[in-house]
N, C-alpha and C. Protein backbone atom coordinates (compact mmCIF):
# COMPACT_ATOMS: atom_id res chain seq x y z
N UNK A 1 -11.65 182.69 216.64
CA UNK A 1 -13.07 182.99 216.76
C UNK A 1 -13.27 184.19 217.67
N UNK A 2 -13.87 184.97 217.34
CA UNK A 2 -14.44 186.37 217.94
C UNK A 2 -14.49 186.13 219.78
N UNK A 3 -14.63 187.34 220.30
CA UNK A 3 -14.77 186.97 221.95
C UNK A 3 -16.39 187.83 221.93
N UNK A 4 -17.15 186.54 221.91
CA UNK A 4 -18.67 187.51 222.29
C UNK A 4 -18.79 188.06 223.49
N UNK A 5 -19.12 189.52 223.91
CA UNK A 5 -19.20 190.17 225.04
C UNK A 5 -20.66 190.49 225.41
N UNK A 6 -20.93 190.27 226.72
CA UNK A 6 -22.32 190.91 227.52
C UNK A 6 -22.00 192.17 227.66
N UNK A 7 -23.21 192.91 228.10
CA UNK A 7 -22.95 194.28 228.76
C UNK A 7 -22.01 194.05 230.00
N UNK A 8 -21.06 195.23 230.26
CA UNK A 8 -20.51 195.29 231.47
C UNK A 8 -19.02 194.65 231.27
N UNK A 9 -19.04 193.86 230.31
CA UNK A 9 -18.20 192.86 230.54
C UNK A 9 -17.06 193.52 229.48
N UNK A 10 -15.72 193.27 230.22
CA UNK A 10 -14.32 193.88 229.80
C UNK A 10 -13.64 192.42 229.16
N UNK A 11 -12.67 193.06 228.62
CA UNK A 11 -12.06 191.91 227.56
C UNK A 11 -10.68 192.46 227.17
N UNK A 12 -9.20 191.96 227.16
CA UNK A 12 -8.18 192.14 226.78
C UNK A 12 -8.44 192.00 225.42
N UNK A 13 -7.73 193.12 224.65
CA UNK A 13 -7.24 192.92 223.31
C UNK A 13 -6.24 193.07 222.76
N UNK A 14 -5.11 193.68 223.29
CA UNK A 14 -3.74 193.69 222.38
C UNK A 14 -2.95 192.09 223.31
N UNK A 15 -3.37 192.33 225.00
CA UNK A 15 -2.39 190.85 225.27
C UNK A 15 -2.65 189.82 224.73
N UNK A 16 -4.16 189.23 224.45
CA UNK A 16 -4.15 188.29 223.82
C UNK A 16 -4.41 188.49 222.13
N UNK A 17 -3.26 189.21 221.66
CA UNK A 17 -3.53 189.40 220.22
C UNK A 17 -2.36 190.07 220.15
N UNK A 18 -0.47 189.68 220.25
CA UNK A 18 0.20 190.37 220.27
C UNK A 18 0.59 191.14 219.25
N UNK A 19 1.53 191.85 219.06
CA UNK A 19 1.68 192.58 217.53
C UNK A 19 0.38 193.45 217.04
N UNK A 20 -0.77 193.11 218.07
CA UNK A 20 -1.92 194.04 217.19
C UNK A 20 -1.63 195.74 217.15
N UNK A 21 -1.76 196.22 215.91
CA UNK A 21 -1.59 197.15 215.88
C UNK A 21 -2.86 198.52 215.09
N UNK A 22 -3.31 197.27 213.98
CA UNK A 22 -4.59 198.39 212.97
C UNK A 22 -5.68 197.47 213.22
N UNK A 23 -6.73 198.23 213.69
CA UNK A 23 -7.85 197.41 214.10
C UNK A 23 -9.12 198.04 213.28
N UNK A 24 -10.27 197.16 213.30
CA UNK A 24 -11.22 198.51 212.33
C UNK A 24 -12.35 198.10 213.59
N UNK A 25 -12.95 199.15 213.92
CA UNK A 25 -14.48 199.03 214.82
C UNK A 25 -15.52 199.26 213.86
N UNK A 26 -16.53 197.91 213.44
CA UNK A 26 -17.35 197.99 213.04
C UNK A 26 -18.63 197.98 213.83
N UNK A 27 -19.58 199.25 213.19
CA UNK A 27 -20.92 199.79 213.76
C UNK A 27 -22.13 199.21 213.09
N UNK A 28 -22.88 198.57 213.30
CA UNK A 28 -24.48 198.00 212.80
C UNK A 28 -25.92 198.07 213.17
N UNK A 29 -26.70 198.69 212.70
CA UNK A 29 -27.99 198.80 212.76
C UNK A 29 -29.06 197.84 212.29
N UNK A 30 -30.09 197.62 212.53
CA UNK A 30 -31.40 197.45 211.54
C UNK A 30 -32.09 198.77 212.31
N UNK A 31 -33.03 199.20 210.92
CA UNK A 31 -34.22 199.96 211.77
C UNK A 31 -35.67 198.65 211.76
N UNK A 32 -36.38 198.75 212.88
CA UNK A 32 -37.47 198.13 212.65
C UNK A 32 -38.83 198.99 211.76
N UNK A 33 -39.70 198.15 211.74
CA UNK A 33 -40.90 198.72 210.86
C UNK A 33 -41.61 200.01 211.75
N UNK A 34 -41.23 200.95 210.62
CA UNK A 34 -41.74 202.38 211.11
C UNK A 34 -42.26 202.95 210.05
N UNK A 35 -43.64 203.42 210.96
CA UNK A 35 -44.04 204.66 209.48
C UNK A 35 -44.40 206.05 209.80
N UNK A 36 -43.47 206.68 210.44
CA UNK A 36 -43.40 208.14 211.00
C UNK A 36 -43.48 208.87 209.85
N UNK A 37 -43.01 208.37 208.43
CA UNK A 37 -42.83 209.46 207.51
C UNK A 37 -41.48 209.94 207.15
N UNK A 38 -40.33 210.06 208.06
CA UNK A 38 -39.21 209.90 207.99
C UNK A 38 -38.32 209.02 208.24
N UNK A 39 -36.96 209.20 207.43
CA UNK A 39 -36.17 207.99 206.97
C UNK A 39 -35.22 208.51 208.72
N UNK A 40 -34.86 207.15 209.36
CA UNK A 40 -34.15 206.90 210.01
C UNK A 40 -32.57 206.95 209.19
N UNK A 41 -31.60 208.32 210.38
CA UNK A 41 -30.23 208.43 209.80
C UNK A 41 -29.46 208.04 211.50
N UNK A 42 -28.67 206.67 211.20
CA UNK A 42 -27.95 206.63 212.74
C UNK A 42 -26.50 207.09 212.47
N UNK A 43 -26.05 207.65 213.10
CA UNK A 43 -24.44 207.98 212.99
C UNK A 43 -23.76 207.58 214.37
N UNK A 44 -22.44 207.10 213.91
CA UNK A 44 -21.38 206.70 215.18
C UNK A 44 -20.62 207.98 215.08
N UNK A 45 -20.25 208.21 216.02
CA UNK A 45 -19.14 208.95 216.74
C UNK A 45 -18.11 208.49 217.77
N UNK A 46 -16.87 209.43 217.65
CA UNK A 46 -16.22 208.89 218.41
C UNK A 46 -15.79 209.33 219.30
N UNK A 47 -14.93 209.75 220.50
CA UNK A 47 -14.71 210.50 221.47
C UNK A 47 -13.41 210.08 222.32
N UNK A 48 -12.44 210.87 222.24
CA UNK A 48 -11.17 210.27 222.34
C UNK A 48 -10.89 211.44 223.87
N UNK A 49 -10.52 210.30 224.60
CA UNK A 49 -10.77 211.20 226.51
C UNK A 49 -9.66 210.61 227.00
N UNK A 50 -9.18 211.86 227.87
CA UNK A 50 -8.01 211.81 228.47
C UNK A 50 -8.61 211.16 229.66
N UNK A 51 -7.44 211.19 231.13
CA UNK A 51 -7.55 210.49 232.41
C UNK A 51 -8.81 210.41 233.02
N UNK A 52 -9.86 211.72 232.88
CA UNK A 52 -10.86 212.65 234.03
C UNK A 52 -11.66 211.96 232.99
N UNK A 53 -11.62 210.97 231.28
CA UNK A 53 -12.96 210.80 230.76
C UNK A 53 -13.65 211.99 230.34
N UNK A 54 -13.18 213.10 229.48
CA UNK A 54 -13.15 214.17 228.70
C UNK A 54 -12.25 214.61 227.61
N UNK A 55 -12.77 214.56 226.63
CA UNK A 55 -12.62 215.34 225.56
C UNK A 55 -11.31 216.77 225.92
N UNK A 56 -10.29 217.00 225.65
CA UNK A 56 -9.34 217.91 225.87
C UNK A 56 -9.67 219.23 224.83
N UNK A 57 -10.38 219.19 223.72
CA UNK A 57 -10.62 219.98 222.72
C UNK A 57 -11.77 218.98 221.72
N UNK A 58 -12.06 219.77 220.99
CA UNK A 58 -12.77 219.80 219.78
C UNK A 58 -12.43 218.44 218.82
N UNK A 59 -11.09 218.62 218.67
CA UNK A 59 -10.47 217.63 217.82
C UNK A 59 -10.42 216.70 218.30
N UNK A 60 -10.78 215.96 219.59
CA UNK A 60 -11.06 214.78 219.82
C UNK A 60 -12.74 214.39 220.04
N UNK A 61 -12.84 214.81 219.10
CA UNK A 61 -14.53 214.63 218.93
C UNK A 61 -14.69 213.98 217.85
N UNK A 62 -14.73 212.95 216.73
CA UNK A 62 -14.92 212.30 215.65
C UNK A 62 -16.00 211.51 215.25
N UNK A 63 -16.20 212.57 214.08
CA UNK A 63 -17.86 212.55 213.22
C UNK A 63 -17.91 212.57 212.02
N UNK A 64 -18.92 212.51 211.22
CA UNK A 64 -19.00 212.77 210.11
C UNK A 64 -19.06 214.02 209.56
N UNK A 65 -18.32 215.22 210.65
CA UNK A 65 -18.15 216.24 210.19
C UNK A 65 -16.59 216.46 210.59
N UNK A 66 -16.14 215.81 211.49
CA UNK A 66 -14.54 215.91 211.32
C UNK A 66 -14.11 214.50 211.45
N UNK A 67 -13.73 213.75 210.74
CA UNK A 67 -13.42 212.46 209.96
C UNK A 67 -11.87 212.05 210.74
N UNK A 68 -11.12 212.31 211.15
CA UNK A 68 -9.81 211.97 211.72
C UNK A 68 -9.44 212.87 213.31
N UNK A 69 -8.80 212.22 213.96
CA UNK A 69 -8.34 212.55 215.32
C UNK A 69 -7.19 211.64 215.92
N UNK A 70 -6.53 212.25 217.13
CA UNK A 70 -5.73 211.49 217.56
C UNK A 70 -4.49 211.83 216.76
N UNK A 71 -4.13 212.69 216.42
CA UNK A 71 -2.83 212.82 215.28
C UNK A 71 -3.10 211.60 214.36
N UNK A 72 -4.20 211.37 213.46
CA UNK A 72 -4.90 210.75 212.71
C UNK A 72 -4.60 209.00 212.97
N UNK A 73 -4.71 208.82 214.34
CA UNK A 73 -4.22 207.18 214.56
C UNK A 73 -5.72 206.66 214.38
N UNK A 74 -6.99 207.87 214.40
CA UNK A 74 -8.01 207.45 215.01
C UNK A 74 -9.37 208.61 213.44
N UNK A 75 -9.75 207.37 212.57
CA UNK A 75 -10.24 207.37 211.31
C UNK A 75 -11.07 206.99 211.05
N UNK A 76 -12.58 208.31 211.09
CA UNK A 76 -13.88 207.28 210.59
C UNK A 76 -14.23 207.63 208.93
N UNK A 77 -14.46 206.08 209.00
CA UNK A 77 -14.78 205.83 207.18
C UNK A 77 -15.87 206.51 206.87
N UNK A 78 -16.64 207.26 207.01
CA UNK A 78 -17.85 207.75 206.30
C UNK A 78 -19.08 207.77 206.80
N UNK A 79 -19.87 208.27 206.48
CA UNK A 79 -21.45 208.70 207.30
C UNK A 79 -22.45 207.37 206.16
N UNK A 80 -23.36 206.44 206.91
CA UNK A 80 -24.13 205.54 206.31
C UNK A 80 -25.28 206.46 206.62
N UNK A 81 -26.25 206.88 205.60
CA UNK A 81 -27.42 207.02 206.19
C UNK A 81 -28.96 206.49 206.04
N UNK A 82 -28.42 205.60 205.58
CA UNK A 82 -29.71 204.23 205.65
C UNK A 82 -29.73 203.39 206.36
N UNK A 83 -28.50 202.50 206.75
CA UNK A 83 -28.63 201.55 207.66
C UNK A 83 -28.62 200.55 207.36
N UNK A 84 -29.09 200.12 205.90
CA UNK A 84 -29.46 199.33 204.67
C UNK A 84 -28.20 197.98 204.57
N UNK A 85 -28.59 196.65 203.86
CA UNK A 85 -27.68 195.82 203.57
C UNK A 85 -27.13 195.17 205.58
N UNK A 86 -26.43 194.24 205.29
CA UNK A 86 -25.92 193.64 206.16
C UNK A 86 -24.40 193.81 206.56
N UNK A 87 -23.82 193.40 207.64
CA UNK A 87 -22.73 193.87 208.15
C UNK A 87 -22.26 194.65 208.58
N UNK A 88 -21.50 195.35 208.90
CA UNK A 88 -20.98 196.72 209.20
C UNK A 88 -21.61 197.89 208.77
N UNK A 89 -22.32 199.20 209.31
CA UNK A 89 -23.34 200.27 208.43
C UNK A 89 -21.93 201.44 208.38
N UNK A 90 -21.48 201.79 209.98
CA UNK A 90 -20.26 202.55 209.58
C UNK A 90 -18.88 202.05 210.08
N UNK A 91 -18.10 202.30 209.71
CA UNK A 91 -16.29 201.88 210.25
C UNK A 91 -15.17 202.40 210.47
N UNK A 92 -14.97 202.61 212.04
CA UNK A 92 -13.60 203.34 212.57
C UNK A 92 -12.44 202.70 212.29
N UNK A 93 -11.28 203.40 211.81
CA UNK A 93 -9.60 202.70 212.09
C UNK A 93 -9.35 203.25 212.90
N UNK A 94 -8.70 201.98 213.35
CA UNK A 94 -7.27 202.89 215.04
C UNK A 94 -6.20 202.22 214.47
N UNK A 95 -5.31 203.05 214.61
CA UNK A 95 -3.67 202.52 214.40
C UNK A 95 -3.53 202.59 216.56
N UNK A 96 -3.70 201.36 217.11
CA UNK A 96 -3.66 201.77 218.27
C UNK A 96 -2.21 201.92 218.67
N UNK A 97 -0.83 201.38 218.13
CA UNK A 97 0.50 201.91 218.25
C UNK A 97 0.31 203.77 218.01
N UNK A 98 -0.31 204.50 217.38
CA UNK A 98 -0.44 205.55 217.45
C UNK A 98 -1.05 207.12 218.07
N UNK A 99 -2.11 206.19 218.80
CA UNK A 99 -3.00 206.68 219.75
C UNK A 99 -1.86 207.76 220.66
N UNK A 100 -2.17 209.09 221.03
CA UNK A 100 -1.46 209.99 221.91
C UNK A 100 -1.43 209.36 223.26
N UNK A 101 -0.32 209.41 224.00
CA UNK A 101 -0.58 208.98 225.25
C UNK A 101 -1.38 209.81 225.87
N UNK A 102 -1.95 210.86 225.76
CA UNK A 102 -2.59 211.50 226.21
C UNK A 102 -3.93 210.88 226.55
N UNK A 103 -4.37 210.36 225.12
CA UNK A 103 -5.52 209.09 225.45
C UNK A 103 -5.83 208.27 226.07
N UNK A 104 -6.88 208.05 227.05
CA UNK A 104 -6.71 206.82 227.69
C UNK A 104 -8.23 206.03 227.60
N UNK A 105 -8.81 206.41 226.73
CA UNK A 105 -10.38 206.02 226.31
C UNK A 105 -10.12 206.23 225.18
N UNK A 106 -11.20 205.38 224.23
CA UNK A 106 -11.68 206.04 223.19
C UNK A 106 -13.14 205.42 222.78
N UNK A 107 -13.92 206.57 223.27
CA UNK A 107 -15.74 205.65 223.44
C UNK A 107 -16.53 205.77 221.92
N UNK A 108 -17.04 204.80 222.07
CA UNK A 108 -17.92 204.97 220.63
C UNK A 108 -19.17 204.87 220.73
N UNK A 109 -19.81 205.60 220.01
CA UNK A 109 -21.20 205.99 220.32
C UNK A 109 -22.51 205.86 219.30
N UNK A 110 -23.57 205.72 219.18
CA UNK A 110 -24.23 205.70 217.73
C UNK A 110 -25.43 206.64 218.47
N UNK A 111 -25.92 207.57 217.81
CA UNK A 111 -26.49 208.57 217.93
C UNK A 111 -27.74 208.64 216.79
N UNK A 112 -29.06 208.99 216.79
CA UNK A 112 -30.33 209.16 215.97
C UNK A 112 -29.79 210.29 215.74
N UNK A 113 -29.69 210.60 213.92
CA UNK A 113 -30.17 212.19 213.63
C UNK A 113 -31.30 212.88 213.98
N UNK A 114 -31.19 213.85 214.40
CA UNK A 114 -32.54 214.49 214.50
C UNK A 114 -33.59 213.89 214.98
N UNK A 115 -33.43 212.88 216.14
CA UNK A 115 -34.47 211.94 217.18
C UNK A 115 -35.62 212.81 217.09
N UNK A 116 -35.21 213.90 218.50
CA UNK A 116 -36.44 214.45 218.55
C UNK A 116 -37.20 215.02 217.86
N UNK A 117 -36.98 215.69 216.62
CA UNK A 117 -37.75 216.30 215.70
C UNK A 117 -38.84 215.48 214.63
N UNK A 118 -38.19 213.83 214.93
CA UNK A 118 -38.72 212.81 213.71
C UNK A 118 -39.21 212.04 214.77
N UNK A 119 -39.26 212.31 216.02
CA UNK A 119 -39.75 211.32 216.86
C UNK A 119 -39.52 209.67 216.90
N UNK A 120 -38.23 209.36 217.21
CA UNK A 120 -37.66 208.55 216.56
C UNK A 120 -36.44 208.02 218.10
N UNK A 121 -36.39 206.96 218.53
CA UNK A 121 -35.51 206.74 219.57
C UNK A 121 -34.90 204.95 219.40
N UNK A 122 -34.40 204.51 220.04
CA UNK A 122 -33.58 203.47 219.73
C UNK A 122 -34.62 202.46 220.14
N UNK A 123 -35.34 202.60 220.63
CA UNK A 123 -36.59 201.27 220.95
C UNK A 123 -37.00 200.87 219.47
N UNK A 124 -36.98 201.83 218.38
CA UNK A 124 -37.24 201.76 216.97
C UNK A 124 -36.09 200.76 215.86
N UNK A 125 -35.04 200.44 217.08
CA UNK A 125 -33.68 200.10 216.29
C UNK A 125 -33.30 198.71 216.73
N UNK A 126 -33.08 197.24 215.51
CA UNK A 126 -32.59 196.60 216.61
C UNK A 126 -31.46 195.80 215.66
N UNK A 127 -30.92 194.84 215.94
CA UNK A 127 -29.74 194.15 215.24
C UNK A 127 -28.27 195.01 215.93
N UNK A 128 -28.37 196.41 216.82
CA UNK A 128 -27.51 197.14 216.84
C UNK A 128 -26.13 196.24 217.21
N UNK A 129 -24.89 196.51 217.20
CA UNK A 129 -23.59 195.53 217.40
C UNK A 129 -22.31 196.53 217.22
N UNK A 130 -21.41 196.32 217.85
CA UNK A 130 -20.10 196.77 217.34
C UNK A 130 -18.96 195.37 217.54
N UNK A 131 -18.26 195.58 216.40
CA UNK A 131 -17.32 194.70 216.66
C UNK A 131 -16.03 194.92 216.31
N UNK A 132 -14.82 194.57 216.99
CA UNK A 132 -13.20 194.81 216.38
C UNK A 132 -12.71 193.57 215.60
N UNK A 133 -12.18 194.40 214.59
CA UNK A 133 -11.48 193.68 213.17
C UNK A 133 -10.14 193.70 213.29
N UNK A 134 -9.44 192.52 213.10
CA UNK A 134 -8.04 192.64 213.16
C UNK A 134 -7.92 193.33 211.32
N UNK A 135 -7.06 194.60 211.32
CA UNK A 135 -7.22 195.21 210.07
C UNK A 135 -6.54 193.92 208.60
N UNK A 136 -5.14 193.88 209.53
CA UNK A 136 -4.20 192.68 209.13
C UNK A 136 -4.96 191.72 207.99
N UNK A 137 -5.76 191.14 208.58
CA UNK A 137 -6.25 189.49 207.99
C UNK A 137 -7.92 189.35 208.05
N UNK A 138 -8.54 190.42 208.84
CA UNK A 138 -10.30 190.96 208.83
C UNK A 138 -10.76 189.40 209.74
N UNK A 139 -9.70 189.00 210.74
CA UNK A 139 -10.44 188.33 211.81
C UNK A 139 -11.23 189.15 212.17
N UNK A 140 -12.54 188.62 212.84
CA UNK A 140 -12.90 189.31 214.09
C UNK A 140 -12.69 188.84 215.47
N UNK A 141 -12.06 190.34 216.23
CA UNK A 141 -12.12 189.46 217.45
C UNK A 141 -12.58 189.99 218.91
N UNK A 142 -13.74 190.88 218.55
CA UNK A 142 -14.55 190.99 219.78
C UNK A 142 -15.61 191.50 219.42
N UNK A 143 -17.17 190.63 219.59
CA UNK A 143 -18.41 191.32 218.91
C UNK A 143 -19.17 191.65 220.59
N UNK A 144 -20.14 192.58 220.09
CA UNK A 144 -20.98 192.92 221.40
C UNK A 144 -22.76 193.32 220.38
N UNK A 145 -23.51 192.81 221.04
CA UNK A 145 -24.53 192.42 220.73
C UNK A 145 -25.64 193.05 221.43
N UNK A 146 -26.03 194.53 221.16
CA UNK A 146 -26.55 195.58 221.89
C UNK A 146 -27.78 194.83 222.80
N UNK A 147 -28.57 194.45 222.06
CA UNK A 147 -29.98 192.93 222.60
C UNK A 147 -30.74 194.42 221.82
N UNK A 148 -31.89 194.31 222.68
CA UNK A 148 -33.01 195.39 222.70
C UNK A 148 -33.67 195.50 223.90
N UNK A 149 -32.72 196.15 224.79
CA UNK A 149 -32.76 196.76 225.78
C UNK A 149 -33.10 198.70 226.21
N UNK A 150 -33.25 198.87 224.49
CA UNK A 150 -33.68 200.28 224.72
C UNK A 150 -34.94 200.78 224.13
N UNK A 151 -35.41 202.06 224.56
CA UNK A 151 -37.13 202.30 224.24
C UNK A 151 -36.86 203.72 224.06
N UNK A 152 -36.44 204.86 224.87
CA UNK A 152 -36.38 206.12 224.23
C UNK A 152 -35.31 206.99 224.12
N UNK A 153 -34.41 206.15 224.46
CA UNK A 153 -33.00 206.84 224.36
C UNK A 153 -32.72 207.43 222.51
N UNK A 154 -32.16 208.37 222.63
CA UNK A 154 -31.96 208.66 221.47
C UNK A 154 -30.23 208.45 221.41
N UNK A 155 -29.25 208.20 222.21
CA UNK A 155 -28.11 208.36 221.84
C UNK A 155 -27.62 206.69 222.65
N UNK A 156 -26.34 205.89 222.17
CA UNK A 156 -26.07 204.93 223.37
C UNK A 156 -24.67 205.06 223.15
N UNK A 157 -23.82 204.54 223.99
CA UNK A 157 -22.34 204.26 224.29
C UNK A 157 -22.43 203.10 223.67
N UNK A 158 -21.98 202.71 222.75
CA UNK A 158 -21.72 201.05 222.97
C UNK A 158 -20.53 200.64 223.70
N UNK A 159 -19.47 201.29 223.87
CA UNK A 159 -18.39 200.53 223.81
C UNK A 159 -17.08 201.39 223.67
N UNK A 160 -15.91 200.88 224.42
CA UNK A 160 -14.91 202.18 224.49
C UNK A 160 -13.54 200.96 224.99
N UNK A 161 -12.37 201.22 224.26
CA UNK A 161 -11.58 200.96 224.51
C UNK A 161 -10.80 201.98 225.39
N UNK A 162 -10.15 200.76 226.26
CA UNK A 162 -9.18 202.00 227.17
C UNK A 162 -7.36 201.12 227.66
N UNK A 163 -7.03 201.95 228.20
CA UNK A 163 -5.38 201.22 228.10
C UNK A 163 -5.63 200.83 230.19
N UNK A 164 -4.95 200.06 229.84
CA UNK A 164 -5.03 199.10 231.51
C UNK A 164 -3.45 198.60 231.21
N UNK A 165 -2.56 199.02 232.20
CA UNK A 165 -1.21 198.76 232.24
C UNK A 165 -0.26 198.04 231.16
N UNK A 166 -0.35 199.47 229.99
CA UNK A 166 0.52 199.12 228.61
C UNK A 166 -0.50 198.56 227.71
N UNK A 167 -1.46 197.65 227.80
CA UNK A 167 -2.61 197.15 227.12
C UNK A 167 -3.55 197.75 226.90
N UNK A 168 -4.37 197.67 225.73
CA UNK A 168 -5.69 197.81 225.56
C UNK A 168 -6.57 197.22 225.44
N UNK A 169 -8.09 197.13 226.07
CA UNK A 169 -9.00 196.30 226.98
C UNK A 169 -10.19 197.34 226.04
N UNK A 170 -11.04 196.34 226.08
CA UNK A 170 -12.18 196.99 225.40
C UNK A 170 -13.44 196.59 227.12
N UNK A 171 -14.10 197.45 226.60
CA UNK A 171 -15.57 197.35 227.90
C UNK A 171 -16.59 197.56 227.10
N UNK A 172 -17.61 196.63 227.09
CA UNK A 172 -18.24 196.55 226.86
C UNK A 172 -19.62 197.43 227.67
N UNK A 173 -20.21 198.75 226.96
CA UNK A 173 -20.72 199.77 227.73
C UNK A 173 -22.74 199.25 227.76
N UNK A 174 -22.95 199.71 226.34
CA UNK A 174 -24.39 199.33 226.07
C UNK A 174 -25.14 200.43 227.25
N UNK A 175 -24.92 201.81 227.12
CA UNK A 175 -25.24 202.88 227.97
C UNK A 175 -26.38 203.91 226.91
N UNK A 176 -27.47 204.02 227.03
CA UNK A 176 -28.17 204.39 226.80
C UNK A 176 -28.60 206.11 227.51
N UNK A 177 -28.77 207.03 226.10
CA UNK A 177 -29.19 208.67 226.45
C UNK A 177 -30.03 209.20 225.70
N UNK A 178 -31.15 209.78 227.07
CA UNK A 178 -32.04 210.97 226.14
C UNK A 178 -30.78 212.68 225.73
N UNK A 179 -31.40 212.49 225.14
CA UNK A 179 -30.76 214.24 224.71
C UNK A 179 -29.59 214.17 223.63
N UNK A 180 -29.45 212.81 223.04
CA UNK A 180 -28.81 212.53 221.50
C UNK A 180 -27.32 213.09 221.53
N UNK A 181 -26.77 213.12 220.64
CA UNK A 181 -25.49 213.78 220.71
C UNK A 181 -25.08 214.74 221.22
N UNK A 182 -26.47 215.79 221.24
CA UNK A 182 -25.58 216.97 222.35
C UNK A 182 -25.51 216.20 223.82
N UNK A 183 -26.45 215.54 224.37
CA UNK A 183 -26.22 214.97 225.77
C UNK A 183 -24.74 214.23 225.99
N UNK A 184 -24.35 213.47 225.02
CA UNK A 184 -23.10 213.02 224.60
C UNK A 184 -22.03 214.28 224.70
N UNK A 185 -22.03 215.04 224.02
CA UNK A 185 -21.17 215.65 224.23
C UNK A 185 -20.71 216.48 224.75
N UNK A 186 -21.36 217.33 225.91
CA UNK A 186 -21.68 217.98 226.42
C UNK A 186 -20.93 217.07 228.00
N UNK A 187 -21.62 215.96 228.28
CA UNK A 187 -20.81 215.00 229.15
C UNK A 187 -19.41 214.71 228.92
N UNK A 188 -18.83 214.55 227.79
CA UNK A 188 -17.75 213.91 227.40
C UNK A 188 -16.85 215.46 227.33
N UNK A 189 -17.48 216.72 227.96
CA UNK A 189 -16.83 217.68 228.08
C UNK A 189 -16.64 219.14 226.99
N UNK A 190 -17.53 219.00 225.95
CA UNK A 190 -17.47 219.97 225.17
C UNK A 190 -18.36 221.00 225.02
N UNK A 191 -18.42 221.54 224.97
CA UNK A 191 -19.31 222.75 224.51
C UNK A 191 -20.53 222.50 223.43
N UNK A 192 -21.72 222.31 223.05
CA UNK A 192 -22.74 222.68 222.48
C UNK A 192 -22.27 223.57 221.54
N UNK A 193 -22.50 223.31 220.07
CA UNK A 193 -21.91 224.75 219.43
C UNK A 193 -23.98 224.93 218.57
């Protein structure tokens, strides 16, 4: 049975799950009732950070405009842009045996397209969740359950695995940002293009 997580709250995942090796991070939305006129598009991203919690280059930036990272241990399935249906909206693979040691994070993020222009922020969003899939057999075994704790953030952290002596430990983030993906990335060390 899954390990339900609060905010804040950290959780072992490869010690108590030995042999784990392909995991899938599933991302979920609802939008609530809106009538701005425009269609709500949420996208996850991913962000793969060395020791200092930064991005080393470009290529550890993973979106629906560059789809693989990590010497491809680290694989997002595709851009959802409805939100629509139940379960999972988008879905990362990690081969975490493959991850660069260089890595020692890897944060995941869900971001509003074009927030400010559609006037549109996560107070508008709720059901949000991420959860890890054993790839193996599609257990699940760690869900996190955003609540609705946000009002104008346009960008949030949910959640970031990181390595803690040989292991990997997930933390449960639930970190909320104005200024959408560039604020994201821009922190996580990259350049604005």
């Amino acid at each position: 049975m899954a390990i339900s997580l609060a905010k804040g709250q950290k959780v072992d995942l490869t010690k108590t799950n030995p042999g784990l090796q392909n995991i899938v991070v599933g991302l979920g939305w609802d939008v609530n009732k809106y009538d701005g006129g425009n269609d709500f598009d949420l996208d996850s991203s991913v962000f793969l950070l060395n020791s200092e919690g930064k991005c080393t280059s470009e290529a550890d930036f993973i979106f629906f405009n560059n789809l693989k990272g990590g010497n491809g241990s680290v694989v997002h399935n595709g851009d959802n842009r409805t939100g629509a249906g139940e379960g999972d909206d988008e879905t990362i693979s990690v081969n975490l045996s493959q991850v660069p040691s260089s890595i020692q994070k890897i944060a995941f993020t869900i971001t509003i397209h074009e927030a400010e222009a559609r006037n549109q922020n996560f107070g508008q969003v709720s059901n949000s969740f991420v959860r890890i899939v054993n790839e193996a057999n599609g257990e699940e075994l760690i869900r996190y359950d955003l609540g609705e704790d946000f009002s104008i953030e346009t960008a949030v952290v949910v959640g970031e695995l990181y390595r803690h002596n040989g292991e990997w430990k997930f933390n449960a983030i639930g970190s909320g940002y104005q200024g959408g993906l560039a604020a994201l990335v821009t922190d996580f060390g990259l350049d604005v293009q």
